[in-house]
C-alpha atoms as a PDB file:
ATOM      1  CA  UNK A   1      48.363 -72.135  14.232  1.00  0.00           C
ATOM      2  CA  UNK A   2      50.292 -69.751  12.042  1.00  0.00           C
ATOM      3  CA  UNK A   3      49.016 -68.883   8.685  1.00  0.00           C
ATOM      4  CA  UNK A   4      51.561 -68.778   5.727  1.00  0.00           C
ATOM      5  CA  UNK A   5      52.100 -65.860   3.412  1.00  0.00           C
ATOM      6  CA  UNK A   6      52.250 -67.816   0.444  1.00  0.00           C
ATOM      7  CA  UNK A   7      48.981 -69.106   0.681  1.00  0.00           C
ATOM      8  CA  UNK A   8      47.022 -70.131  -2.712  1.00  0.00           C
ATOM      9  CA  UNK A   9      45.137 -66.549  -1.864  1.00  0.00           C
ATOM     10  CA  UNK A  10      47.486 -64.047  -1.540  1.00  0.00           C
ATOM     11  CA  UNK A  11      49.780 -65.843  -4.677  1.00  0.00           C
ATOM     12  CA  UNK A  12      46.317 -64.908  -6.523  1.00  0.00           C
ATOM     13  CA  UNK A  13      46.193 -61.602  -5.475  1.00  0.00           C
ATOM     14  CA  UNK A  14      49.624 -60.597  -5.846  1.00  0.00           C
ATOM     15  CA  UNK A  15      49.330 -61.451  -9.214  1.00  0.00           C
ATOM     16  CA  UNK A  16      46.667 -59.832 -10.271  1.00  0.00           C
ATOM     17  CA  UNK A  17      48.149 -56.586  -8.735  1.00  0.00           C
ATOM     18  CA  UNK A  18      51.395 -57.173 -10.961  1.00  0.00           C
ATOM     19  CA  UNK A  19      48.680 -57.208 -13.641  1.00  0.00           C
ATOM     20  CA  UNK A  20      47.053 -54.181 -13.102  1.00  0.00           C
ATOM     21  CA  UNK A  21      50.606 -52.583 -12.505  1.00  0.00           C
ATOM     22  CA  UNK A  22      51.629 -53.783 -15.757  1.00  0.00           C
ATOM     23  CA  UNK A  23      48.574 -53.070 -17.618  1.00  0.00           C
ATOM     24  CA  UNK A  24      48.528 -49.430 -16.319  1.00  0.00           C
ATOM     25  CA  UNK A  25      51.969 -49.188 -17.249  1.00  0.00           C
ATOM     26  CA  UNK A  26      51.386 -50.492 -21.324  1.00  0.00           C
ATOM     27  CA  UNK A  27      48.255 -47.760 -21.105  1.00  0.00           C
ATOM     28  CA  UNK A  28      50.821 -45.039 -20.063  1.00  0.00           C
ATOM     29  CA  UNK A  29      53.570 -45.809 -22.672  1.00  0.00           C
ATOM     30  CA  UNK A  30      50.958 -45.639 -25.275  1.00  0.00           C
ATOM     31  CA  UNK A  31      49.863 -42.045 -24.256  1.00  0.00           C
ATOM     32  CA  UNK A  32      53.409 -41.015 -24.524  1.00  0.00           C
ATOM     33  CA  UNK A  33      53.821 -41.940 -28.169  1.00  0.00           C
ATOM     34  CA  UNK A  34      52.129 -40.003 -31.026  1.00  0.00           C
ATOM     35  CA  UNK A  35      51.031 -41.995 -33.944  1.00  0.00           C
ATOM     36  CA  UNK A  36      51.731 -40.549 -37.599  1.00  0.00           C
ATOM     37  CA  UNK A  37      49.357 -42.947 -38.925  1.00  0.00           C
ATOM     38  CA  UNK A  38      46.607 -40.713 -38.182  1.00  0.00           C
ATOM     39  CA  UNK A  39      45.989 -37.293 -40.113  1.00  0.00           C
ATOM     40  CA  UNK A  40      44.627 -34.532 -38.274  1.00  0.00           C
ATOM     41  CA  UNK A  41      42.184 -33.898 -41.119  1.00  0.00           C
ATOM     42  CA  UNK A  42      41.434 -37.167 -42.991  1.00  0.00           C
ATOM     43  CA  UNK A  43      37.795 -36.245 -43.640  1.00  0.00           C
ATOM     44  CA  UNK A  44      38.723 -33.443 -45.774  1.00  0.00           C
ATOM     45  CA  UNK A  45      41.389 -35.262 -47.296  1.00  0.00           C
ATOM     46  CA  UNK A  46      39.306 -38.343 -48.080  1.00  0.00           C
ATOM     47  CA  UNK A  47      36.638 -35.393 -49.970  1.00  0.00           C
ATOM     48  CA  UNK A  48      39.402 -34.440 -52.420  1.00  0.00           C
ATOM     49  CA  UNK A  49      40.147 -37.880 -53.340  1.00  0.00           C
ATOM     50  CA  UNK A  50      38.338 -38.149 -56.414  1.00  0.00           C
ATOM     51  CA  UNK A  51      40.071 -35.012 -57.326  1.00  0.00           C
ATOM     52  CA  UNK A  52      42.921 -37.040 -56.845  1.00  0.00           C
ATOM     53  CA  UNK A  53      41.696 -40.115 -59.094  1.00  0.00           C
ATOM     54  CA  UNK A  54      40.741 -37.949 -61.647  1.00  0.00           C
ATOM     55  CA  UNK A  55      44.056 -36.390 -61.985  1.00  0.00           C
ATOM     56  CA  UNK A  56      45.947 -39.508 -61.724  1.00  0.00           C
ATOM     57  CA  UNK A  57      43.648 -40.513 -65.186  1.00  0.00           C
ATOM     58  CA  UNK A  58      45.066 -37.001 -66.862  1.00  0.00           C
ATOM     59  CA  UNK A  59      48.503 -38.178 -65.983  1.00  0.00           C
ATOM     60  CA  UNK A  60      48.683 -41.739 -67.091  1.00  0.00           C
ATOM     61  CA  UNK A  61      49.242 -40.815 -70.844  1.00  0.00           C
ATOM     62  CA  UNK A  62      52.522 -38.919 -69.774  1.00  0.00           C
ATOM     63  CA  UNK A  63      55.923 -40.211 -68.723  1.00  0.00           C
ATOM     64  CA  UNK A  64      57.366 -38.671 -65.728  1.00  0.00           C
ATOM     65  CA  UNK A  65      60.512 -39.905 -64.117  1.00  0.00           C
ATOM     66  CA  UNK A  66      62.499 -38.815 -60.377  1.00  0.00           C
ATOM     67  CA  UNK A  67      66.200 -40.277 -59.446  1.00  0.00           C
ATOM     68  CA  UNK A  68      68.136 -39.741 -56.720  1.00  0.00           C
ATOM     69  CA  UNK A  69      71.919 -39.696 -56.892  1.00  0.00           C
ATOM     70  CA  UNK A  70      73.898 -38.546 -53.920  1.00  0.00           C
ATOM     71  CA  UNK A  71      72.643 -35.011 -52.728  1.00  0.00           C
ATOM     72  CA  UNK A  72      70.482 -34.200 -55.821  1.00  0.00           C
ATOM     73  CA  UNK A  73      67.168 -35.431 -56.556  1.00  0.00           C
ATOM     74  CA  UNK A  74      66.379 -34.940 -60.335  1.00  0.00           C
ATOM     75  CA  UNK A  75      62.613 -35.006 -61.412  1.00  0.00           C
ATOM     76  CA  UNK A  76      61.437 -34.672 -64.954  1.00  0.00           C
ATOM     77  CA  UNK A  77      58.134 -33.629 -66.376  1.00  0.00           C
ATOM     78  CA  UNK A  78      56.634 -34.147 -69.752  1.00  0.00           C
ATOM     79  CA  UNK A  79      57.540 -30.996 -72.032  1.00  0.00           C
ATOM     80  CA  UNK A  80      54.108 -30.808 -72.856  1.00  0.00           C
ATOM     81  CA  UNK A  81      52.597 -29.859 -69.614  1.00  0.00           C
ATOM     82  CA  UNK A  82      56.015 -27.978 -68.508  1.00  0.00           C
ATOM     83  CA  UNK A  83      55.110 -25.615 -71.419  1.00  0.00           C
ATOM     84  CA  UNK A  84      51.729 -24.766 -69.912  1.00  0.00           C
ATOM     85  CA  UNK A  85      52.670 -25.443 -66.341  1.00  0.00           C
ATOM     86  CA  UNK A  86      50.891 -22.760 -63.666  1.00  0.00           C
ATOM     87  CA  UNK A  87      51.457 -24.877 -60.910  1.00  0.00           C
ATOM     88  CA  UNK A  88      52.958 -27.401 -59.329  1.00  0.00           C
ATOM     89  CA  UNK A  89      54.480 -29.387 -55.981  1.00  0.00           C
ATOM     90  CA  UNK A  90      56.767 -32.420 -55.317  1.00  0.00           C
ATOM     91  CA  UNK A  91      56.253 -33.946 -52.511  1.00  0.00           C
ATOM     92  CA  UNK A  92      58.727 -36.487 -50.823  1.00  0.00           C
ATOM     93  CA  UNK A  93      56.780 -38.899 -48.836  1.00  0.00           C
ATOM     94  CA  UNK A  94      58.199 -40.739 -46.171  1.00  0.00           C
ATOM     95  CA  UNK A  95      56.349 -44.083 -44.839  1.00  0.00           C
ATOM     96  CA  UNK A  96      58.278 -44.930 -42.328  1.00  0.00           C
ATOM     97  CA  UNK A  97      58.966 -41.770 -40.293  1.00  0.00           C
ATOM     98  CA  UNK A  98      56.789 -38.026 -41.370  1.00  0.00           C
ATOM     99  CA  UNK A  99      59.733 -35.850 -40.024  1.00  0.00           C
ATOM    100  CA  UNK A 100      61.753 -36.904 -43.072  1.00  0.00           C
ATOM    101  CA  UNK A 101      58.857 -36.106 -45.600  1.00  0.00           C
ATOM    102  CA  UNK A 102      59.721 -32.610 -47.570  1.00  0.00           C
ATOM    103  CA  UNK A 103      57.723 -30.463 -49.908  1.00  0.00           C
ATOM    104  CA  UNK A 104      59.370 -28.744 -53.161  1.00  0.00           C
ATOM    105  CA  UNK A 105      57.447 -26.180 -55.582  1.00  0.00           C
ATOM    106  CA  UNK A 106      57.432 -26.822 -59.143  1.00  0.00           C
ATOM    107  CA  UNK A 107      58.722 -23.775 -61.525  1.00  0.00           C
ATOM    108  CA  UNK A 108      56.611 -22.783 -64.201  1.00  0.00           C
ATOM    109  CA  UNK A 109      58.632 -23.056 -67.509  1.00  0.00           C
ATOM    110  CA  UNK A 110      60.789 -25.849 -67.100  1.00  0.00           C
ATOM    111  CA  UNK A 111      60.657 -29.646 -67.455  1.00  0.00           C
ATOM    112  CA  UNK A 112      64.208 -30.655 -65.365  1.00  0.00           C
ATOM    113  CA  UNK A 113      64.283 -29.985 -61.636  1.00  0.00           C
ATOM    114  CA  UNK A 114      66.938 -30.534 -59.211  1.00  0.00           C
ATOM    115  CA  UNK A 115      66.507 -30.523 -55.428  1.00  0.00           C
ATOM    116  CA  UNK A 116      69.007 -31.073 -52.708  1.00  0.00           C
ATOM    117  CA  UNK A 117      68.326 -33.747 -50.466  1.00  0.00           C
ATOM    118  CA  UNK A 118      71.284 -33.694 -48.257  1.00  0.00           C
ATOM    119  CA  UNK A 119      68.632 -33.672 -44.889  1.00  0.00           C
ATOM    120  CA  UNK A 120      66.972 -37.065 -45.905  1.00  0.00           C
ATOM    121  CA  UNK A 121      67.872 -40.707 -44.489  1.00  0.00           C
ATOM    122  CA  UNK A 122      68.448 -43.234 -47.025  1.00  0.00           C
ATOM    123  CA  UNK A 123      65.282 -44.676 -47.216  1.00  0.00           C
ATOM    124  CA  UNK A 124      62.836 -45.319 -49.576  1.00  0.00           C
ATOM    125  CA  UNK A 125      60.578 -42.925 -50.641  1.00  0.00           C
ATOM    126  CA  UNK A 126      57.077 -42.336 -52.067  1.00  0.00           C
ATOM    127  CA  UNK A 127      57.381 -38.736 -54.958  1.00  0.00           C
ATOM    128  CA  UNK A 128      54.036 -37.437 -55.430  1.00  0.00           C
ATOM    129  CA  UNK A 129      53.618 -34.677 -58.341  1.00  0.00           C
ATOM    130  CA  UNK A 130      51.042 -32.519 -58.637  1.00  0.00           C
ATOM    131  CA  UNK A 131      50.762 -30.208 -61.599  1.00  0.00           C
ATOM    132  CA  UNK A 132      47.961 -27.679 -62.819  1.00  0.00           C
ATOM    133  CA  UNK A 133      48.671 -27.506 -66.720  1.00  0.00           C
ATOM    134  CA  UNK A 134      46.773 -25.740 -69.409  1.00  0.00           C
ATOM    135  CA  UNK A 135      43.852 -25.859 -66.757  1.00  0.00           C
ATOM    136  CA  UNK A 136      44.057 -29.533 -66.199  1.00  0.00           C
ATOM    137  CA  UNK A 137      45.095 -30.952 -62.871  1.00  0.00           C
ATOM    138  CA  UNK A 138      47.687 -34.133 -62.843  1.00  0.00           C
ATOM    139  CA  UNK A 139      48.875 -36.226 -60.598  1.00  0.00           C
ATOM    140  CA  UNK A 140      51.577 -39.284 -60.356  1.00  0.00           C
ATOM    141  CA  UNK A 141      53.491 -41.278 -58.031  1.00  0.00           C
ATOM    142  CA  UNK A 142      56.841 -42.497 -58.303  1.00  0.00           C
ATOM    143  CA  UNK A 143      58.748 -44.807 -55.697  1.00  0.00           C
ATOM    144  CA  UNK A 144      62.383 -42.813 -54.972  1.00  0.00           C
ATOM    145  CA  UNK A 145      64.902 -44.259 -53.030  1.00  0.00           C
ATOM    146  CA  UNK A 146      68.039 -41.891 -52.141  1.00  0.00           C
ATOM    147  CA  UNK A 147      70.918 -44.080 -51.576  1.00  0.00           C
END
């Protein structure tokens, strides 16, 4: 009597060893690839957020704009706050990949800003301002996409 190597057994367990294989080889891939979804510091981010909220209130009353054309991204304040401005950041958020997200200071004095983009995909992009003006902090979003 000889015994076949395709029996209903050894089909079973070959298959489950492709499984594991497989399975151990999904686990690897997923070590290999960071994810920029997580922040290395959300708690202290998440503690600042009503900051954040607050500032966003201060702003609402104020029109802000930000458009891209070619190589030159061109972001105006309220002259207002640009008269009283001590501080201030842009900050070119990219969604879809962090590499391509850039930061720009804010010049006391002036209300028109121009910043080359050259290094950025076209993509679209989240602007996030943050001002400190006549002791006030603000804070708006605008969507930017650089063509």
């Amino acid at each position: 009597m000889t015994k076949s190597f395709f029996h209903a057994g050894n089909v079973v367990l070959a298959g489950f060893g492709c499984m594991v294989i497989f399975m151990s080889y999904l686990v690897y891939q997923c070590t290999q690839h960071p994810s920029s979804m997580i922040s290395d510091h959300y708690y202290e981010k998440e503690m600042l957020y009503q900051q954040t909220i607050n500032a966003t209130g201060n702003a609402s009353s104020y029109h802000f704009s930000a458009v891209a054309q070619r190589d030159t991204l061109h972001i105006n304040i309220p002259q207002t706050l640009s008269a009283s401005l001590s501080s201030g950041t842009a900050y070119l958020y990219c969604a879809s990949e962090s590499e391509q997200d850039k930061q720009f200071q804010l010049t006391p004095g002036q209300a028109d800003y121009n910043f080359d983009i050259r290094s950025q995909k076209k993509r679209p992009y989240l602007l996030r301002l943050s001002l400190k003006s006549g002791g006030k902090e603000y804070y708006k979003e605008l969507p930017v996409t650089i063509p």
